[in-house]
Protein backbone atom coordinates (compact mmCIF):
# COMPACT_ATOMS: atom_id res chain seq x y z
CA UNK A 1 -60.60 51.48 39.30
CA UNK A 2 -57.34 49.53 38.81
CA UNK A 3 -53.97 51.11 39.86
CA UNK A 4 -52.24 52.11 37.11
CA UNK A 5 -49.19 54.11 38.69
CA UNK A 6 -45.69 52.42 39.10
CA UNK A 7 -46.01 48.64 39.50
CA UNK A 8 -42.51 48.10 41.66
CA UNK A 9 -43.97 51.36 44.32
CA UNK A 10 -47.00 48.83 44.64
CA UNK A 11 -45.22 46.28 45.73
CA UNK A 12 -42.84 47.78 47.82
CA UNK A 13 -45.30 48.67 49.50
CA UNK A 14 -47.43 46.02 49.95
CA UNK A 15 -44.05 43.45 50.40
CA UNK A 16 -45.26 41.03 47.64
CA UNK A 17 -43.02 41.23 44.31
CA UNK A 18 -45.81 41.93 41.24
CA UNK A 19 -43.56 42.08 38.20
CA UNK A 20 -39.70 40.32 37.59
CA UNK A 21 -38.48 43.96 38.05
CA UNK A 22 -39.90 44.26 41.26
CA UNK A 23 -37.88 41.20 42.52
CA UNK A 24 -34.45 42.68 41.45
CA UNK A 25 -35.67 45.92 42.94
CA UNK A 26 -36.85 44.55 46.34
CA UNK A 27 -33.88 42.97 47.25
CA UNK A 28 -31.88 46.35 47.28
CA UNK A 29 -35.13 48.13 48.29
CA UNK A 30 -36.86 46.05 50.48
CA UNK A 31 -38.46 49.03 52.97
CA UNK A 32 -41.69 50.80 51.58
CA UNK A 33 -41.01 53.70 49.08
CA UNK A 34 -41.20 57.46 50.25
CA UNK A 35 -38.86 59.27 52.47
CA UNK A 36 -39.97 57.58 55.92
CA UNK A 37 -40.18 54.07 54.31
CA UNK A 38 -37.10 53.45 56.64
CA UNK A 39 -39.09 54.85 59.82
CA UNK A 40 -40.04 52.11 62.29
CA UNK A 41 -43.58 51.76 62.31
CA UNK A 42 -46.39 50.94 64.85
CA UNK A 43 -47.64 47.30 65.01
CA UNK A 44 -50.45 47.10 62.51
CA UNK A 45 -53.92 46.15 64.26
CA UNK A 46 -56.05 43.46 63.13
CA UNK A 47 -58.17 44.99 60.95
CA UNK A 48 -54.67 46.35 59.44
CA UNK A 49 -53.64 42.94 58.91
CA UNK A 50 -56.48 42.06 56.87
CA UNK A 51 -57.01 45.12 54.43
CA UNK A 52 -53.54 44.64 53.64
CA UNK A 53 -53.71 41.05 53.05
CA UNK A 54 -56.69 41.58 51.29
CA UNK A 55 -55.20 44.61 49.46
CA UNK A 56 -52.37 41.89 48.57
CA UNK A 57 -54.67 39.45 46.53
CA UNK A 58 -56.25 42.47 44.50
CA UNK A 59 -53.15 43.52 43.13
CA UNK A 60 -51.75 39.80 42.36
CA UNK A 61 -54.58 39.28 40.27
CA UNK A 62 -55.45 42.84 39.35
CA UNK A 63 -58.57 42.61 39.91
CA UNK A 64 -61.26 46.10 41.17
CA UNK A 65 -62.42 46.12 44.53
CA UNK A 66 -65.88 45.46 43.44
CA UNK A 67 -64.53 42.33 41.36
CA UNK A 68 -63.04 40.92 44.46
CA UNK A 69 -65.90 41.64 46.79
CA UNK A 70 -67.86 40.15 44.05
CA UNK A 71 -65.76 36.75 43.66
CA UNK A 72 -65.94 36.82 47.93
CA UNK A 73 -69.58 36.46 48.02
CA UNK A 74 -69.60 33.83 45.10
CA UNK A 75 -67.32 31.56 47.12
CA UNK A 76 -69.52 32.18 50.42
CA UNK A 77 -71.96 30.34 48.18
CA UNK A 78 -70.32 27.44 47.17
CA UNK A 79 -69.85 24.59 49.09
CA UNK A 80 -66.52 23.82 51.09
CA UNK A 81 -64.00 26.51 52.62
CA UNK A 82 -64.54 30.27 51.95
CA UNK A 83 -61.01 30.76 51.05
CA UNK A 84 -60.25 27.64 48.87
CA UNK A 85 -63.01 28.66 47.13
CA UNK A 86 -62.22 32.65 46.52
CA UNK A 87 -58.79 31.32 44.94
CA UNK A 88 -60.10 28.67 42.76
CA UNK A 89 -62.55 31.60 41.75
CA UNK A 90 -59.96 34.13 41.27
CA UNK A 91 -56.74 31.13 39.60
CA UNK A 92 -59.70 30.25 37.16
CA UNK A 93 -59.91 33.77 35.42
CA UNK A 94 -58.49 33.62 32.16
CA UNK A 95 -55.81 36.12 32.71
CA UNK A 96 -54.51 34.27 35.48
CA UNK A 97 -54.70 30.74 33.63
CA UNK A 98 -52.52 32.82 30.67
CA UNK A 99 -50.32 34.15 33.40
CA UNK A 100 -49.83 31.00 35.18
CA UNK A 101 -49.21 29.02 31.57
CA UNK A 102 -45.96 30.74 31.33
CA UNK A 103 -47.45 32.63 28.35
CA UNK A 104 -46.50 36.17 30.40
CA UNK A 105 -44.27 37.52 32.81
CA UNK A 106 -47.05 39.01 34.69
CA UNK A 107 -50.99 39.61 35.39
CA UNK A 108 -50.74 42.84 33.36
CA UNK A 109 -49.09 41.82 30.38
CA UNK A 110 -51.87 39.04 30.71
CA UNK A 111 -54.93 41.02 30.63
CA UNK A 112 -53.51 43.22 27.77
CA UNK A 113 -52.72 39.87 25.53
CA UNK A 114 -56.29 38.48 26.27
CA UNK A 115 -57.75 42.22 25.94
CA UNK A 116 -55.95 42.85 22.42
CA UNK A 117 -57.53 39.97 20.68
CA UNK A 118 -54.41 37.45 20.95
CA UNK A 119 -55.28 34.90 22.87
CA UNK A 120 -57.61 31.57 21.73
CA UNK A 121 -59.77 29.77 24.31
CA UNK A 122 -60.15 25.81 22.61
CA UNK A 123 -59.49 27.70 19.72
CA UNK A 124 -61.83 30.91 19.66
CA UNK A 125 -60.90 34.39 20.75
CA UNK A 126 -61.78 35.42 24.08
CA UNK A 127 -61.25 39.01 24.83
CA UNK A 128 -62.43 39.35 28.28
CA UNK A 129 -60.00 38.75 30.84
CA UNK A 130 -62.64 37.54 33.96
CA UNK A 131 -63.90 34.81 31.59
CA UNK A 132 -64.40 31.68 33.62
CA UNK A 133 -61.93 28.94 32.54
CA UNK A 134 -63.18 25.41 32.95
CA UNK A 135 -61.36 22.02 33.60
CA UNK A 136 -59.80 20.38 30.47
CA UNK A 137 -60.56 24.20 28.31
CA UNK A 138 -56.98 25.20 26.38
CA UNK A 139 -56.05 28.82 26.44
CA UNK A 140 -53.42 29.70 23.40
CA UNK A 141 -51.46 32.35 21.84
CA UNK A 142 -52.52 33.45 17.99
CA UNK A 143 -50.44 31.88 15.23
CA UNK A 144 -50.17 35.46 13.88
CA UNK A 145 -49.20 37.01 17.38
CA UNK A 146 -46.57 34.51 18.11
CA UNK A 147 -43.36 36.38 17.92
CA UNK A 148 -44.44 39.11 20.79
CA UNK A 149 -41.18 39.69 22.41
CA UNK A 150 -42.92 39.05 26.07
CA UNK A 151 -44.72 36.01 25.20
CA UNK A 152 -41.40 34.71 23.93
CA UNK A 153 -39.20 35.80 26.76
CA UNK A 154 -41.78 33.87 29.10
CA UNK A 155 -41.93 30.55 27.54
CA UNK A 156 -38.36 30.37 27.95
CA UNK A 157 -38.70 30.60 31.74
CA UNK A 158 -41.54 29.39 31.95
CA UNK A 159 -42.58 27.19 35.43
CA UNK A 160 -45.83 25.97 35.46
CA UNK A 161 -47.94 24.76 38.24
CA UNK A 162 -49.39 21.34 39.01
CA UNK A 163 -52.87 21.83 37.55
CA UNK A 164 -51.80 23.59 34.38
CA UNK A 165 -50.36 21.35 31.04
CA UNK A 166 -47.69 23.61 29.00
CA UNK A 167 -47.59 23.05 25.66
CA UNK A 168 -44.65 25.21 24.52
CA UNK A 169 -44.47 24.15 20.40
CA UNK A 170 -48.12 25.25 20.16
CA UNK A 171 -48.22 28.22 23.12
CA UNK A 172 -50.69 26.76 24.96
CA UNK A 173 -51.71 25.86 28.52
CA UNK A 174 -54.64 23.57 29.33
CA UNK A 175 -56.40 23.77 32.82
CA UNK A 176 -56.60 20.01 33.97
CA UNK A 177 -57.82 20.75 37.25
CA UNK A 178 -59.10 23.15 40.09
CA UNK A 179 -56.23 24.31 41.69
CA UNK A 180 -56.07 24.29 45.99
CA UNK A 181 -54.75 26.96 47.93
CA UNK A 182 -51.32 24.87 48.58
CA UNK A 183 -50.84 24.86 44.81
CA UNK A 184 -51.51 28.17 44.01
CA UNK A 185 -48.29 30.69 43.94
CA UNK A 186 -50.14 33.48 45.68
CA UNK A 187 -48.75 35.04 49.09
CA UNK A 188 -51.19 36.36 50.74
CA UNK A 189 -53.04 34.98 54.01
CA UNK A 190 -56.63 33.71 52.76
CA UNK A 191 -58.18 33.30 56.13
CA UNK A 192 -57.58 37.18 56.70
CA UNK A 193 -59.34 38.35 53.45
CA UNK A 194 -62.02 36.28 54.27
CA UNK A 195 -62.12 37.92 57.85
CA UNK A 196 -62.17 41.46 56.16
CA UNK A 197 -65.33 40.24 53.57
CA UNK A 198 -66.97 38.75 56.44
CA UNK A 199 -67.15 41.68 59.02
């Protein structure tokens, strides 16, 4: 099941900023939340290291455990690196193409647009937010859902990476290649998740 409590607790805790608010909020607060947050705590062993790594990537793409675990044994399969692979997996679902189109300010507002029926994949609705995106496919926003405050507010600021083409007069994004892990905006440390899958 995906969290659904309070998205800035999240990532104080895990260190990795999840929504804008949480950025404003972590500079004042950077220590986890809860009344020892400020305690000094032991050095985290290595299997520490990776669940929370690993725990890192779930909740930047808000995906279920099951989903990732899922995506990890996929990318064993293909050929190349373990890790490259996992992200391409993961920066390929259309939630995260939205997201990373500058169509949202974050993964959550992302899977709500694509789950609510307003976003077009080459110009047919796709509601499910794991669909596979492929190279050269255009994800859009509805004519008719156009004015959403968010979507708005995000094109403005939007900053798009290398492998996606913004199209800002027609609210689009097209994917023109698989990303690596260099170009992919994603803090977490890949070798350590796939340590944790591969125990």
């Amino acid at each position: 099941m995906n969290y659904t409590g309070p998205r800035v607790k999240l990532s104080r805790r895990l260190g990795v900023p999840l929504t804008p608010k949480a950025v404003k909020v972590m500079i004042h607060k950077p220590l986890p939340p809860g009344q020892h947050g400020g305690r000094r705590r032991r050095a985290l062993s290595d299997y520490g290291k990776q669940l929370l790594e690993k725990q890192k990537l779930k909740s930047q793409y808000n995906v279920t455990e099951r989903q990732l675990r899922n995506y990890y044994k996929r990318a064993k399969q293909l050929k190349g690196n373990s890790g490259e692979n996992l992200i391409a997996l993961l920066e390929t679902r259309l939630d995260a193409v939205v997201l990373r189109s500058g169509l949202t300010p974050t993964i959550y507002a992302a899977r709500q647009l694509v789950r609510h029926g307003h976003i077009m994949l080459n110009g047919k609705k796709v509601d499910l937010p794991a669909y596979a995106v492929s190279v050269t496919d255009v994800v859009s926003v509805k004519e008719k859902s156009r004015g959403i405050p968010c979507v708005q507010e995000a094109l403005q600021t939007a900053v798009v990476p290398a492998y996606i083409e913004l199209n800002k007069a027609e609210f689009s994004g097209k994917l023109v290649k698989i990303p690596t892990r260099d170009e992919v905006p994603v803090q977490c440390d890949v070798p350590l998740v796939v340590e944790f899958y591969s125990r």
